[in-house]
C-alpha atoms as a PDB file:
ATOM      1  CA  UNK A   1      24.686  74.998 139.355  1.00  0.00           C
ATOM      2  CA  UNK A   2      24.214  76.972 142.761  1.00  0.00           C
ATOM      3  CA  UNK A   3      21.372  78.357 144.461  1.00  0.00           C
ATOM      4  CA  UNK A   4      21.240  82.095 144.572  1.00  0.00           C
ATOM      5  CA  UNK A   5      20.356  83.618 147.743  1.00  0.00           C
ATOM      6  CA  UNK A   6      17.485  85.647 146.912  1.00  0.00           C
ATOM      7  CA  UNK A   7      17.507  87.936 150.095  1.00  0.00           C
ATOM      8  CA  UNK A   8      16.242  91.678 149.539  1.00  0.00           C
ATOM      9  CA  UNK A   9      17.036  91.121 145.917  1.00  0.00           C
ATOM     10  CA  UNK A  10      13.789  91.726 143.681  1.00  0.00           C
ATOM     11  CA  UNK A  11      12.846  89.351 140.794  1.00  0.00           C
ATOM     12  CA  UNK A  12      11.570  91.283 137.316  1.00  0.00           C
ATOM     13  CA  UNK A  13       8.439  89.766 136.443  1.00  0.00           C
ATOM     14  CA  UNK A  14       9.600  87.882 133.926  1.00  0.00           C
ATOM     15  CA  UNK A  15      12.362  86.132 136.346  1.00  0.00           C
ATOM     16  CA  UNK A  16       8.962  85.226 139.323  1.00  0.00           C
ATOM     17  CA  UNK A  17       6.825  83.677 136.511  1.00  0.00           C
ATOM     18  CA  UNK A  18       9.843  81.336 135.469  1.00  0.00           C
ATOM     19  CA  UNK A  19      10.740  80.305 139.151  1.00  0.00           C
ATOM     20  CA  UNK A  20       6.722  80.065 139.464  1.00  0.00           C
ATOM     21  CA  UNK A  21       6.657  77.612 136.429  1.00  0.00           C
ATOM     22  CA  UNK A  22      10.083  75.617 137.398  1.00  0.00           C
ATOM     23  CA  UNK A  23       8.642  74.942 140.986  1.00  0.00           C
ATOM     24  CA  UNK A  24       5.600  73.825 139.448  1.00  0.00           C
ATOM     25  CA  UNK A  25       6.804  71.937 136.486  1.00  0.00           C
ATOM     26  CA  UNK A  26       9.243  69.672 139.245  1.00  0.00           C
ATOM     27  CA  UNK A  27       6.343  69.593 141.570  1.00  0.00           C
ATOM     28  CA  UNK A  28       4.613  67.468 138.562  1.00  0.00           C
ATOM     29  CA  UNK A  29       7.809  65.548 137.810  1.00  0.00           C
ATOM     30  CA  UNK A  30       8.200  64.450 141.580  1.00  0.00           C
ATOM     31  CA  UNK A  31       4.632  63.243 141.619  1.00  0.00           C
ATOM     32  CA  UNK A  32       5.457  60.970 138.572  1.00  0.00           C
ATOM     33  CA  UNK A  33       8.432  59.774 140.511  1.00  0.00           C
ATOM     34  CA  UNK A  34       6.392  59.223 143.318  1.00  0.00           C
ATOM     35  CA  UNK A  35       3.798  57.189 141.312  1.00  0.00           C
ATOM     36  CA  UNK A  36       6.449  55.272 139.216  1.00  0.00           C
ATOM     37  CA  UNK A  37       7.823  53.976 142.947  1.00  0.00           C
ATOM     38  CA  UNK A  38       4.139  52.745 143.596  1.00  0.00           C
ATOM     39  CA  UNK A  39       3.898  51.001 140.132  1.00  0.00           C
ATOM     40  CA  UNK A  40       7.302  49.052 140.366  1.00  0.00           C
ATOM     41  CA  UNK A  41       6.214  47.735 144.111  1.00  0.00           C
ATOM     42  CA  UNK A  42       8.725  49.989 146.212  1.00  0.00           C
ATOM     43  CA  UNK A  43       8.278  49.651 149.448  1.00  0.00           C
ATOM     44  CA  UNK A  44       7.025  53.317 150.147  1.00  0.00           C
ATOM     45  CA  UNK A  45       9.264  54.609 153.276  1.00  0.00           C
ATOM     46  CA  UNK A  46      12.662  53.182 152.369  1.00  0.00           C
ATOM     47  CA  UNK A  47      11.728  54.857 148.525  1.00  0.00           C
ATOM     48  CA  UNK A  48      10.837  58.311 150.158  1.00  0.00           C
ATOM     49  CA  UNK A  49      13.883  58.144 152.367  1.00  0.00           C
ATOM     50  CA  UNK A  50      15.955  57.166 149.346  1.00  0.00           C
ATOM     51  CA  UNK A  51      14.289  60.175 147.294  1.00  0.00           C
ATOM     52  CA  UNK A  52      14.629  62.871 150.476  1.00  0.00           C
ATOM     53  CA  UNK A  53      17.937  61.753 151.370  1.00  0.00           C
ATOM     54  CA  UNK A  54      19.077  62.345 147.433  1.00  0.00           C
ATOM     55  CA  UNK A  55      17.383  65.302 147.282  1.00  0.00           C
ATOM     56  CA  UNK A  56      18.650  67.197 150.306  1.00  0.00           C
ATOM     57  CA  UNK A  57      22.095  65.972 149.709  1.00  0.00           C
ATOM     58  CA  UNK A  58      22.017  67.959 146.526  1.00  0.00           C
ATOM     59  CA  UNK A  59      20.772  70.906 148.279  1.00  0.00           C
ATOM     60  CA  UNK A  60      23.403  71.108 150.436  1.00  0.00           C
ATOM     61  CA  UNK A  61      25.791  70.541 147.534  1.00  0.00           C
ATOM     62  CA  UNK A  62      24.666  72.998 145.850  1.00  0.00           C
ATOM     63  CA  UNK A  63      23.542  76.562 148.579  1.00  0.00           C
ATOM     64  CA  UNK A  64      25.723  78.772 149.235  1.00  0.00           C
ATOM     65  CA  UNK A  65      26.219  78.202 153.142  1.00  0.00           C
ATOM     66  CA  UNK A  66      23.940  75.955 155.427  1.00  0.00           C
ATOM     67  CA  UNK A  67      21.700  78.380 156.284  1.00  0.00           C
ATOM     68  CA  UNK A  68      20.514  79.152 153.077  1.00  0.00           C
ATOM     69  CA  UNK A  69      19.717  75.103 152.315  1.00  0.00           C
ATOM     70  CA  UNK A  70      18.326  75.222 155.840  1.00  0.00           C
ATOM     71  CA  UNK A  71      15.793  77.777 155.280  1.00  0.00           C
ATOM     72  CA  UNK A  72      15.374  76.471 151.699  1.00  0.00           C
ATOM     73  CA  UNK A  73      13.864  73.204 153.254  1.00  0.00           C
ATOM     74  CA  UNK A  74      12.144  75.144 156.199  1.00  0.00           C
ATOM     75  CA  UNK A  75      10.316  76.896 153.454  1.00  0.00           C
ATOM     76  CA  UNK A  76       9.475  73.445 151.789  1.00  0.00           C
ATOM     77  CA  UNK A  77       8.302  71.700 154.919  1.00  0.00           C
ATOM     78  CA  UNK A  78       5.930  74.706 155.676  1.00  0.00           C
ATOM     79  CA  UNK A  79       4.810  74.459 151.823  1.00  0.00           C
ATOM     80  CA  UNK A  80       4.097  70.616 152.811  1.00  0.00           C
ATOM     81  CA  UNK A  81       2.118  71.463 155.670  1.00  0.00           C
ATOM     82  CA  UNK A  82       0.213  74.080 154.506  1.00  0.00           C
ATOM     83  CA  UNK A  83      -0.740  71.645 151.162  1.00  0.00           C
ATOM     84  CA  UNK A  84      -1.503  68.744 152.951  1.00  0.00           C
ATOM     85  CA  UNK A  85      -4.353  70.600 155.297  1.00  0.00           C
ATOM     86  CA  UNK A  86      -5.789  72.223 152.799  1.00  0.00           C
ATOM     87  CA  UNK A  87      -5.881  68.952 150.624  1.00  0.00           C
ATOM     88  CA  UNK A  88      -7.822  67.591 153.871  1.00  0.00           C
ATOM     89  CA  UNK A  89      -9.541  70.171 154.098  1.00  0.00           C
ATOM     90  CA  UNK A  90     -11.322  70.547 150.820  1.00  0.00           C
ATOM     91  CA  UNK A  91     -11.585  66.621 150.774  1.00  0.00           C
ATOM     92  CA  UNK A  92     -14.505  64.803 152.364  1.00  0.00           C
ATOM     93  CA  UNK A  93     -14.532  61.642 152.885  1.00  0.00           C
ATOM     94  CA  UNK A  94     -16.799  59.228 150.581  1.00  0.00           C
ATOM     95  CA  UNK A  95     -18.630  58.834 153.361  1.00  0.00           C
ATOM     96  CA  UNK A  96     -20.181  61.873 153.241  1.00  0.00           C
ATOM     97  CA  UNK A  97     -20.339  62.385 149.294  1.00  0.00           C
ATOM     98  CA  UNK A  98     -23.686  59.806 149.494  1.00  0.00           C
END
């Protein structure tokens, strides 16, 4: 299967709450993954590195040109980010919960 470059093209509503519920639905799935790693004893960076390299292999494989798998993962990393500070954000340490 290959990515579709999205570009000016509009989504019905219909098509934005299934992307909506795939991105959410593997965001679950990679956070099993993640866990299962933990449970079996894998070391965690060489089992992230393992899982990224995988993953953006298959991305490449499967955009239409390099710049679309580029901003793709762009978008991703800035997802990341954006996640991660306002996880830490809206997270106080135990410290402070007493």
């Amino acid at each position: 299967m290959k990515l579709k470059k999205l570009g000016s093209e509009s989504l019905s509503d219909s098509e934005a709450e299934q992307c909506k519920e795939d991105f959410f639905y593997a965001c679950d799935c990679t956070a099993e993954l993640l866990e299962e790693f933990s449970a079996r004893g894998l070391q965690i960076g060489p089992a992230l590195g393992g899982a990224l390299t995988q993953i953006i292999a298959h991305l490449i494989m499967v955009s239409p040109d390099t710049t679309a798998a580029m901003e793709l993962l762009s978008s991703c990393i800035n997802n990341a980010t954006l996640n991660v500070q306002n996880s830490t954000a809206t997270h106080h340490g135990s410290n402070e919960i007493h």
